[in-house]
PDB file of N, CA and C in Angstrom:
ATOM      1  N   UNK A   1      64.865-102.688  14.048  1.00  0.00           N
ATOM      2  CA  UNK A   1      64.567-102.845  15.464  1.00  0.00           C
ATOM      3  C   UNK A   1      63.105-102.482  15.690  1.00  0.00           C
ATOM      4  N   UNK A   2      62.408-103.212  16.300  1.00  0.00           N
ATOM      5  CA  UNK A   2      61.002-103.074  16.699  1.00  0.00           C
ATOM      6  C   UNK A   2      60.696-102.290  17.865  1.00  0.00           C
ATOM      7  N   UNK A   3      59.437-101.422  18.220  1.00  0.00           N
ATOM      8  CA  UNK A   3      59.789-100.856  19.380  1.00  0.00           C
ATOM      9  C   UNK A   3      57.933-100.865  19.498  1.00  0.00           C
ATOM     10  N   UNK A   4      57.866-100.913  20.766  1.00  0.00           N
ATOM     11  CA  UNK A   4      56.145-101.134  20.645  1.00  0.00           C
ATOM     12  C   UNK A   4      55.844 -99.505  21.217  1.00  0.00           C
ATOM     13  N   UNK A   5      54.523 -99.803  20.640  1.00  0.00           N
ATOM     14  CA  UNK A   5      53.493 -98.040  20.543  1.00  0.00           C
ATOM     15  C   UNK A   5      52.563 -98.355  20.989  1.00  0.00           C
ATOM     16  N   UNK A   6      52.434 -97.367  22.227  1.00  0.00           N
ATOM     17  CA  UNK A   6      50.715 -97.455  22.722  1.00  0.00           C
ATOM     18  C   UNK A   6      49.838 -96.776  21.731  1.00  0.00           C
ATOM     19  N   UNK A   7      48.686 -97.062  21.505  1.00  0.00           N
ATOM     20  CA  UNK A   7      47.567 -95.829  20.823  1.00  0.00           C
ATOM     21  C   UNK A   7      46.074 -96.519  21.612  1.00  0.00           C
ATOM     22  N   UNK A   8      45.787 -95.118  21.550  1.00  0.00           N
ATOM     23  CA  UNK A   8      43.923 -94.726  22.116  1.00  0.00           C
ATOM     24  C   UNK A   8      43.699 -95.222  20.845  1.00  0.00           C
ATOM     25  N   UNK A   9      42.470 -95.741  20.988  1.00  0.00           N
ATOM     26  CA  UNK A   9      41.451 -96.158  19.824  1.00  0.00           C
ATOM     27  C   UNK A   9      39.861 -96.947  20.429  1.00  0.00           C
ATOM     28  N   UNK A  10      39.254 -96.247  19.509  1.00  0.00           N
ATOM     29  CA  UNK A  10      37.356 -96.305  20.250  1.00  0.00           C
ATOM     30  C   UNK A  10      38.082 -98.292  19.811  1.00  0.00           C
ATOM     31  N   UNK A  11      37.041 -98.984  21.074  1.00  0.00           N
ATOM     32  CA  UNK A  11      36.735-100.425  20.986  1.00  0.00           C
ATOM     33  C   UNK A  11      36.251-100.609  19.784  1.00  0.00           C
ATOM     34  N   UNK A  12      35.500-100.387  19.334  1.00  0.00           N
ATOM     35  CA  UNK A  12      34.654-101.137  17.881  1.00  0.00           C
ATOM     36  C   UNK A  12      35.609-101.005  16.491  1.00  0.00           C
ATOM     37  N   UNK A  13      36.209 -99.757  16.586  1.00  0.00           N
ATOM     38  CA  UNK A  13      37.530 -99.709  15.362  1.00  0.00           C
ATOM     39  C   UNK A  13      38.336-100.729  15.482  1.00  0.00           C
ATOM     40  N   UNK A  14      38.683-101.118  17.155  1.00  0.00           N
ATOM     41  CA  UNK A  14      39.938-102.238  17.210  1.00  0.00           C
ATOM     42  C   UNK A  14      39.471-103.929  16.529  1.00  0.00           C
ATOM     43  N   UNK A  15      38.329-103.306  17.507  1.00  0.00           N
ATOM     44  CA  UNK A  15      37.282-104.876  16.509  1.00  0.00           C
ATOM     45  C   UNK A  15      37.378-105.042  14.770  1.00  0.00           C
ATOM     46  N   UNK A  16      36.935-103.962  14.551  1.00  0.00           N
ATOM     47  CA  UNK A  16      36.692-104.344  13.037  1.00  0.00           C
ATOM     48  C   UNK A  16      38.377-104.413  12.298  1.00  0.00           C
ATOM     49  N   UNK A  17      39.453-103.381  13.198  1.00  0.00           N
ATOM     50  CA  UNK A  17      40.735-103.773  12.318  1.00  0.00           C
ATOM     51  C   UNK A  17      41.310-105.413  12.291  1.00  0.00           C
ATOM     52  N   UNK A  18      40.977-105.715  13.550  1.00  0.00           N
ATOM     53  CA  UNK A  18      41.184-107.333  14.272  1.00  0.00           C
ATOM     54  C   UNK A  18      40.937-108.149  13.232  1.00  0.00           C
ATOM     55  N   UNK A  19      39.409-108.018  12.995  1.00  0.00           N
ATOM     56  CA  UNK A  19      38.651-108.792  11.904  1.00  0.00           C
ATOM     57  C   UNK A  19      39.083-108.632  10.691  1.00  0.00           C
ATOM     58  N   UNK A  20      39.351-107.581  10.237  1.00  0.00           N
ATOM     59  CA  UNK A  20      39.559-107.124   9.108  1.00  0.00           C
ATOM     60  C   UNK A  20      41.843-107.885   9.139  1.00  0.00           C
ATOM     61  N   UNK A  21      42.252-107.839   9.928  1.00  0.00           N
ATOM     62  CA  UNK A  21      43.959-108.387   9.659  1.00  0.00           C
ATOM     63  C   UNK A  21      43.780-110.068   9.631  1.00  0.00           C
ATOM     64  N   UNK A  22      42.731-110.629  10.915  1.00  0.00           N
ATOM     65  CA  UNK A  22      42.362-111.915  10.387  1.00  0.00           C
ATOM     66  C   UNK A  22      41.859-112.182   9.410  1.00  0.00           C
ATOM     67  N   UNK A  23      41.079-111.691   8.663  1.00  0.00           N
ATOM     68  CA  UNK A  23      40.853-111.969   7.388  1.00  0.00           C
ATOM     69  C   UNK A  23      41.574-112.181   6.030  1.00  0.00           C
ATOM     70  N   UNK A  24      42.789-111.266   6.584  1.00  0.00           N
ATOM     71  CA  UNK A  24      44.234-110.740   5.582  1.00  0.00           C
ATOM     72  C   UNK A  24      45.214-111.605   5.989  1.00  0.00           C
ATOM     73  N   UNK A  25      44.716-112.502   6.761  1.00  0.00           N
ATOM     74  CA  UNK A  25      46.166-113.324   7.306  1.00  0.00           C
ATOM     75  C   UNK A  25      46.926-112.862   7.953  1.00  0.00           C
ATOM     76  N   UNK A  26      46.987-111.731   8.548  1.00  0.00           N
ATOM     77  CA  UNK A  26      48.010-110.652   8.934  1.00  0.00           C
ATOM     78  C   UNK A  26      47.922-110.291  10.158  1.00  0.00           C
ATOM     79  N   UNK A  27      48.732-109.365  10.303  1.00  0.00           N
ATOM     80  CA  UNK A  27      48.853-109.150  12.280  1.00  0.00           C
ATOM     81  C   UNK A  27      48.736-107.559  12.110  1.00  0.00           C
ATOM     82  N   UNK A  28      47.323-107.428  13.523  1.00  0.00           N
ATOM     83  CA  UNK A  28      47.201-105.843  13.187  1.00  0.00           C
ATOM     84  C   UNK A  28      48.148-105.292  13.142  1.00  0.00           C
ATOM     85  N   UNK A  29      49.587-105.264  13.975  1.00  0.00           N
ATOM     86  CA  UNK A  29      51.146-104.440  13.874  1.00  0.00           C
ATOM     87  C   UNK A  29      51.347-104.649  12.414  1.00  0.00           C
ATOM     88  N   UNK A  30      51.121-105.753  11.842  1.00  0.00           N
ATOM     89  CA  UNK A  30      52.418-105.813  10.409  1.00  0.00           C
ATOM     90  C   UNK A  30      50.998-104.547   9.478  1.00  0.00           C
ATOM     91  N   UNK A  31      49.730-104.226   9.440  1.00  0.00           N
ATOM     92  CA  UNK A  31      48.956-103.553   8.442  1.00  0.00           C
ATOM     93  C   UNK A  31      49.156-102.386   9.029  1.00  0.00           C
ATOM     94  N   UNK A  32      49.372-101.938  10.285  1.00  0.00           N
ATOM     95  CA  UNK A  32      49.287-100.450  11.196  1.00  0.00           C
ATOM     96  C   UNK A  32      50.994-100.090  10.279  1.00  0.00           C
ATOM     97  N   UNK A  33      51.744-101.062  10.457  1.00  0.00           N
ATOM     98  CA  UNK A  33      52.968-100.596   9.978  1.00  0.00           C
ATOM     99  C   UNK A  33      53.360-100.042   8.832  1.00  0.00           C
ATOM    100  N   UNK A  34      52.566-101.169   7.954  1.00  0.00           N
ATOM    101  CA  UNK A  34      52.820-100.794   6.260  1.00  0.00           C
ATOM    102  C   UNK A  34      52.093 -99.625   6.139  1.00  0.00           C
ATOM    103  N   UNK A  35      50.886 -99.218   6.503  1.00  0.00           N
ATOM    104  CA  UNK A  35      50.116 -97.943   6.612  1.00  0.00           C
ATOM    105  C   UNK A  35      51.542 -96.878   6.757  1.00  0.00           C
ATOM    106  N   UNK A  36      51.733 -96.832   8.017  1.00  0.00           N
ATOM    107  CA  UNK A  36      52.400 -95.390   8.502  1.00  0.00           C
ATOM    108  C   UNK A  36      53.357 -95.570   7.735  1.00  0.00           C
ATOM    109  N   UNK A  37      54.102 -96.317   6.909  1.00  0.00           N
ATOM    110  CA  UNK A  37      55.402 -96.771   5.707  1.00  0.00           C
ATOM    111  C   UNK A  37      54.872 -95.647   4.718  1.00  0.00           C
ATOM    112  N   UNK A  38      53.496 -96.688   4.571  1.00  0.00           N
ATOM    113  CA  UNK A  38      52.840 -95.696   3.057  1.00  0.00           C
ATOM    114  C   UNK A  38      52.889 -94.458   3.072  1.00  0.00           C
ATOM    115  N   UNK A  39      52.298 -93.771   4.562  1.00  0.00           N
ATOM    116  CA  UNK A  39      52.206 -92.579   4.463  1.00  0.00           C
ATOM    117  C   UNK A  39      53.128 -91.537   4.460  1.00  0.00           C
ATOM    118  N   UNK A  40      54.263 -92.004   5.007  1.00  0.00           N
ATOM    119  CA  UNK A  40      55.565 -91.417   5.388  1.00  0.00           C
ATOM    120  C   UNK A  40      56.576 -91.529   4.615  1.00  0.00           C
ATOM    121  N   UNK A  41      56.336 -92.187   3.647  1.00  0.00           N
ATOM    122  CA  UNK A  41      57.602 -92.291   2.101  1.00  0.00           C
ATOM    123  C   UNK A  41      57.557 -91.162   1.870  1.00  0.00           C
ATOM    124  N   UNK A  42      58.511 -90.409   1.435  1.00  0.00           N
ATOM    125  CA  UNK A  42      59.218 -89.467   0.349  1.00  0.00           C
ATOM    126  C   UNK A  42      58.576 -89.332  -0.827  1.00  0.00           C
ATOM    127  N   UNK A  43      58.034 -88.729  -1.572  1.00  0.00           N
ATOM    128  CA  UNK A  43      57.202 -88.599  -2.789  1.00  0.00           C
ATOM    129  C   UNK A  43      58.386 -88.650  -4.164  1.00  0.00           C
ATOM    130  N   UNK A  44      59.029 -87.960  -3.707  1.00  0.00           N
ATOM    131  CA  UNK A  44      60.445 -88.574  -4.572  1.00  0.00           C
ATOM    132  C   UNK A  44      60.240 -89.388  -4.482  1.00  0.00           C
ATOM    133  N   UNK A  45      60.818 -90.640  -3.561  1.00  0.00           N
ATOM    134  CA  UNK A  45      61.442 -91.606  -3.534  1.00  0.00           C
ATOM    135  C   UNK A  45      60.385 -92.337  -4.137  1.00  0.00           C
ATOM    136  N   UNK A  46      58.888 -92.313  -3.982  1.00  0.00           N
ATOM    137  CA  UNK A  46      58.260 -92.838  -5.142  1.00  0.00           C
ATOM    138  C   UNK A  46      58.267 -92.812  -6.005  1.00  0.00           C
ATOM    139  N   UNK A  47      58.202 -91.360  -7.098  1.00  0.00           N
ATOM    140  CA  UNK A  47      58.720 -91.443  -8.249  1.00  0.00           C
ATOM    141  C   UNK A  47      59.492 -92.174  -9.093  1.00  0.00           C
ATOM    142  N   UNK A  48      60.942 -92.381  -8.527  1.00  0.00           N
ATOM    143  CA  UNK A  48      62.055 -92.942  -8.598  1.00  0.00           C
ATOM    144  C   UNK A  48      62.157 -94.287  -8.809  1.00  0.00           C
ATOM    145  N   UNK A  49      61.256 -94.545  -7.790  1.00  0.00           N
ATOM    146  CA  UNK A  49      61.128 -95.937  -7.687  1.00  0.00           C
ATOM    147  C   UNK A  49      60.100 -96.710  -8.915  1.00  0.00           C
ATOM    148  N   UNK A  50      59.151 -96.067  -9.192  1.00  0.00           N
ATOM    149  CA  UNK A  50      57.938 -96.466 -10.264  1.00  0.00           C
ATOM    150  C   UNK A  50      58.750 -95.993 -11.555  1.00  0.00           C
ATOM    151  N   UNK A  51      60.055 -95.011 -11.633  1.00  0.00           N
ATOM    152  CA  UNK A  51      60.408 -95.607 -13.186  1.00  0.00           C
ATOM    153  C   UNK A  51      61.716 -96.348 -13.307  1.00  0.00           C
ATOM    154  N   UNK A  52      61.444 -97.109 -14.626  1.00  0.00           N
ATOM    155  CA  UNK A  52      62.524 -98.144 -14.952  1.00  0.00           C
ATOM    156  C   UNK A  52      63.640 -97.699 -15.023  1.00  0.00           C
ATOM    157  N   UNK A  53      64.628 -98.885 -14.157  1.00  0.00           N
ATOM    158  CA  UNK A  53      66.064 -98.453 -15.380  1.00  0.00           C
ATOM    159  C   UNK A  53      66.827 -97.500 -15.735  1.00  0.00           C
ATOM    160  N   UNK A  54      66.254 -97.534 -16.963  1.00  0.00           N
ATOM    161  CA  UNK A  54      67.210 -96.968 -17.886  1.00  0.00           C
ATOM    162  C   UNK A  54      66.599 -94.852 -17.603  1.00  0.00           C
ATOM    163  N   UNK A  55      65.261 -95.176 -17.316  1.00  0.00           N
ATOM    164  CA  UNK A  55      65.002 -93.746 -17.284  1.00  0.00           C
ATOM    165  C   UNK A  55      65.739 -93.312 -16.348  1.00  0.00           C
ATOM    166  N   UNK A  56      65.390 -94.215 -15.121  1.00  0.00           N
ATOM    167  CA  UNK A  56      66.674 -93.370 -14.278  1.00  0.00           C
ATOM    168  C   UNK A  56      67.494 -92.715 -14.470  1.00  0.00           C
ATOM    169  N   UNK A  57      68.462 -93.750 -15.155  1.00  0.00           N
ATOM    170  CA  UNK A  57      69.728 -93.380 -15.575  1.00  0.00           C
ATOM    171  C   UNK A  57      69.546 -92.331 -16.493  1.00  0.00           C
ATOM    172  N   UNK A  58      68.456 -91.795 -16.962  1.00  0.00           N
ATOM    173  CA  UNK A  58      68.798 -90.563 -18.063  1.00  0.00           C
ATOM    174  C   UNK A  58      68.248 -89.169 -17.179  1.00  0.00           C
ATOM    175  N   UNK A  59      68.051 -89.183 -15.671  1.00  0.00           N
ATOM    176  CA  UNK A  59      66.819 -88.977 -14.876  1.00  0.00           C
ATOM    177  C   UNK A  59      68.087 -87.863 -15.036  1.00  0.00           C
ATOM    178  N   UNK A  60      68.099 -86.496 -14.984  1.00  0.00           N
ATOM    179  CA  UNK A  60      68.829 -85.439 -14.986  1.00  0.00           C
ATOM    180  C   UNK A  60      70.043 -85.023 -16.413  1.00  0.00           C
ATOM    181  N   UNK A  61      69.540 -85.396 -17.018  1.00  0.00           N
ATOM    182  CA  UNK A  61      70.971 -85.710 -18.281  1.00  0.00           C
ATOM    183  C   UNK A  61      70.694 -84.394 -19.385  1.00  0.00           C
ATOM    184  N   UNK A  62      69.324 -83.667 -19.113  1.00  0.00           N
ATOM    185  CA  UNK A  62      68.647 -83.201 -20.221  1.00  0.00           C
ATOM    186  C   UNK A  62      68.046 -81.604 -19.307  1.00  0.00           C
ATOM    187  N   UNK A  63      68.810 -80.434 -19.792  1.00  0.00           N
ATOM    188  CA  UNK A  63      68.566 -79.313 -19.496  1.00  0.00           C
ATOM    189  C   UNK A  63      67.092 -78.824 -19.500  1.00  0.00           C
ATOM    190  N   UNK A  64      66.941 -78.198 -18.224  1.00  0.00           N
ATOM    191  CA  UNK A  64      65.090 -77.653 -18.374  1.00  0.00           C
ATOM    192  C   UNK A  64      65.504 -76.166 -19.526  1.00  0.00           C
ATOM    193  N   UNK A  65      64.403 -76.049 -20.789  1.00  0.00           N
ATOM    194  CA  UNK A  65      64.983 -75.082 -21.845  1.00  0.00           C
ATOM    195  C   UNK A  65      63.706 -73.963 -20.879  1.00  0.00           C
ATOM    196  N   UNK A  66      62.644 -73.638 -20.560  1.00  0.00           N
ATOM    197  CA  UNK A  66      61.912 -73.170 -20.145  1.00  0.00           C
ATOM    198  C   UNK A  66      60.403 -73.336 -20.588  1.00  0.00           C
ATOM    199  N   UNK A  67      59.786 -72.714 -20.849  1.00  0.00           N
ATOM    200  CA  UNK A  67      58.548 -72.675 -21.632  1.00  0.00           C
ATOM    201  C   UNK A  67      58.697 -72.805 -23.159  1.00  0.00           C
ATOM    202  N   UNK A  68      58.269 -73.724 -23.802  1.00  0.00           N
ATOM    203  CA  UNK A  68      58.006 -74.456 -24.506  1.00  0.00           C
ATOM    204  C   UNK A  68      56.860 -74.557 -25.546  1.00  0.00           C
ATOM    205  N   UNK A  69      56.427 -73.768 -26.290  1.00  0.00           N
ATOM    206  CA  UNK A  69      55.277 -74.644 -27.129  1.00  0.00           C
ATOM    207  C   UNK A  69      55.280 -75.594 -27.993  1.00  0.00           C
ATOM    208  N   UNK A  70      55.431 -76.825 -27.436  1.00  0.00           N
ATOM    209  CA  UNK A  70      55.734 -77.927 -27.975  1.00  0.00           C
ATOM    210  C   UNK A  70      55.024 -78.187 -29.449  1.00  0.00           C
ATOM    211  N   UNK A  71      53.230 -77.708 -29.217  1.00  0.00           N
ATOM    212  CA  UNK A  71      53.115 -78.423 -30.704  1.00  0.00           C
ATOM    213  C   UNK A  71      53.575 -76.852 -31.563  1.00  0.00           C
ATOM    214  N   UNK A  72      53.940 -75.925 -31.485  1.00  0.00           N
ATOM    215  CA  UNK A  72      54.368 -74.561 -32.721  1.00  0.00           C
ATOM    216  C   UNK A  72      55.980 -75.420 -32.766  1.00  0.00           C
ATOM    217  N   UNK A  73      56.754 -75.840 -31.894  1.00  0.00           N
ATOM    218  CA  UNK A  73      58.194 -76.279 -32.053  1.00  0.00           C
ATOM    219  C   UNK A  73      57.989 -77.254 -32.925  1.00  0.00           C
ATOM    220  N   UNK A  74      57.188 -78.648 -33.027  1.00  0.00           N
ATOM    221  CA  UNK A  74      56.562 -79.559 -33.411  1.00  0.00           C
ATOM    222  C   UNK A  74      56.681 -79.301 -34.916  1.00  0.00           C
ATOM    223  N   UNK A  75      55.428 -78.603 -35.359  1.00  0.00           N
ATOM    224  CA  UNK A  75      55.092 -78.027 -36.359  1.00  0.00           C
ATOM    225  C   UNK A  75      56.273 -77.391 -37.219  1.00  0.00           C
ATOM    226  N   UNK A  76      57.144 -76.612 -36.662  1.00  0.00           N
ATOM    227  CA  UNK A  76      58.635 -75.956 -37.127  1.00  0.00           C
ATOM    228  C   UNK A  76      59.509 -76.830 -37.893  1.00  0.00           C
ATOM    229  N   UNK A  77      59.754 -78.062 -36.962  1.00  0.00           N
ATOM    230  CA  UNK A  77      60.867 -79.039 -37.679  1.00  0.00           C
ATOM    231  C   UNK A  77      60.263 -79.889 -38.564  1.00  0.00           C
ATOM    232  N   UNK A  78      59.086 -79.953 -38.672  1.00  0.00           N
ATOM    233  CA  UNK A  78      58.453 -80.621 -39.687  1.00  0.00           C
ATOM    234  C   UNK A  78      58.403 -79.775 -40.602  1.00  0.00           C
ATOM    235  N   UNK A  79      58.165 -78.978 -40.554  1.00  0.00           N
ATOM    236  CA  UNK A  79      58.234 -78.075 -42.247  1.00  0.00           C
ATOM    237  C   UNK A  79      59.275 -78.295 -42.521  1.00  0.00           C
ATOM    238  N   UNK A  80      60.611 -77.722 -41.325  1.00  0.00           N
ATOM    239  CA  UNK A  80      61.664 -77.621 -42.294  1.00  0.00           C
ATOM    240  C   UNK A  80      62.508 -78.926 -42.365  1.00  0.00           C
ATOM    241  N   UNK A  81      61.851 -80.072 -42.050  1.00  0.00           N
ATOM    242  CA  UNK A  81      61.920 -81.231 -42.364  1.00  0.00           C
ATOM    243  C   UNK A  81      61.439 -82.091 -43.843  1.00  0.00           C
ATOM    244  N   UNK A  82      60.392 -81.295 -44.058  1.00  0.00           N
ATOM    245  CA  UNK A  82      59.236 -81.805 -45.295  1.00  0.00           C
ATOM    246  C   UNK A  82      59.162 -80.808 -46.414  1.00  0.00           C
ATOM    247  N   UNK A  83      59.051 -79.710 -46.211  1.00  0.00           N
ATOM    248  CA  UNK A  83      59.065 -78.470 -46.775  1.00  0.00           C
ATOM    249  C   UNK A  83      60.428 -77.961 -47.860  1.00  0.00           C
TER     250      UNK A  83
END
């Protein structure tokens, strides 16, 4: 549902957005809109959205162990991998 919004704005900004949505093919409402979209998403919900698939689906599956030194852990199973 659409609902219209007044806003203050200096004359010369309205000008140059005008110019600037004709140029884009676009209607200043549809670029004012996607703006306040952009800004107002969920930072999650971005996340989420930018990975694939399957990560999703593994997106919680795997216990946080805590602090980590990945390359001394690294180093460990390779010795007693090679060693």
């Amino acid at each position: 549902m659409n609902t219209k919004l007044t806003l203050t704005i200096e004359e010369d900004v309205i000008k140059r957005a005008k110019d600037f949505a004709k140029q884009q093919n676009r209607s200043l409402s549809d670029i004012i809109e996607n703006y306040l979209k952009s800004i107002t998403k969920n930072k999650v919900e971005d996340k989420d959205e930018e990975l694939p698939p399957i990560v999703k689906s593994l997106k919680g599956a795997f216990k946080n162990v805590g602090d980590i030194d990945y390359k001394e852990e690294r180093m460990k199973r390779l010795e007693k991998k090679y060693l």
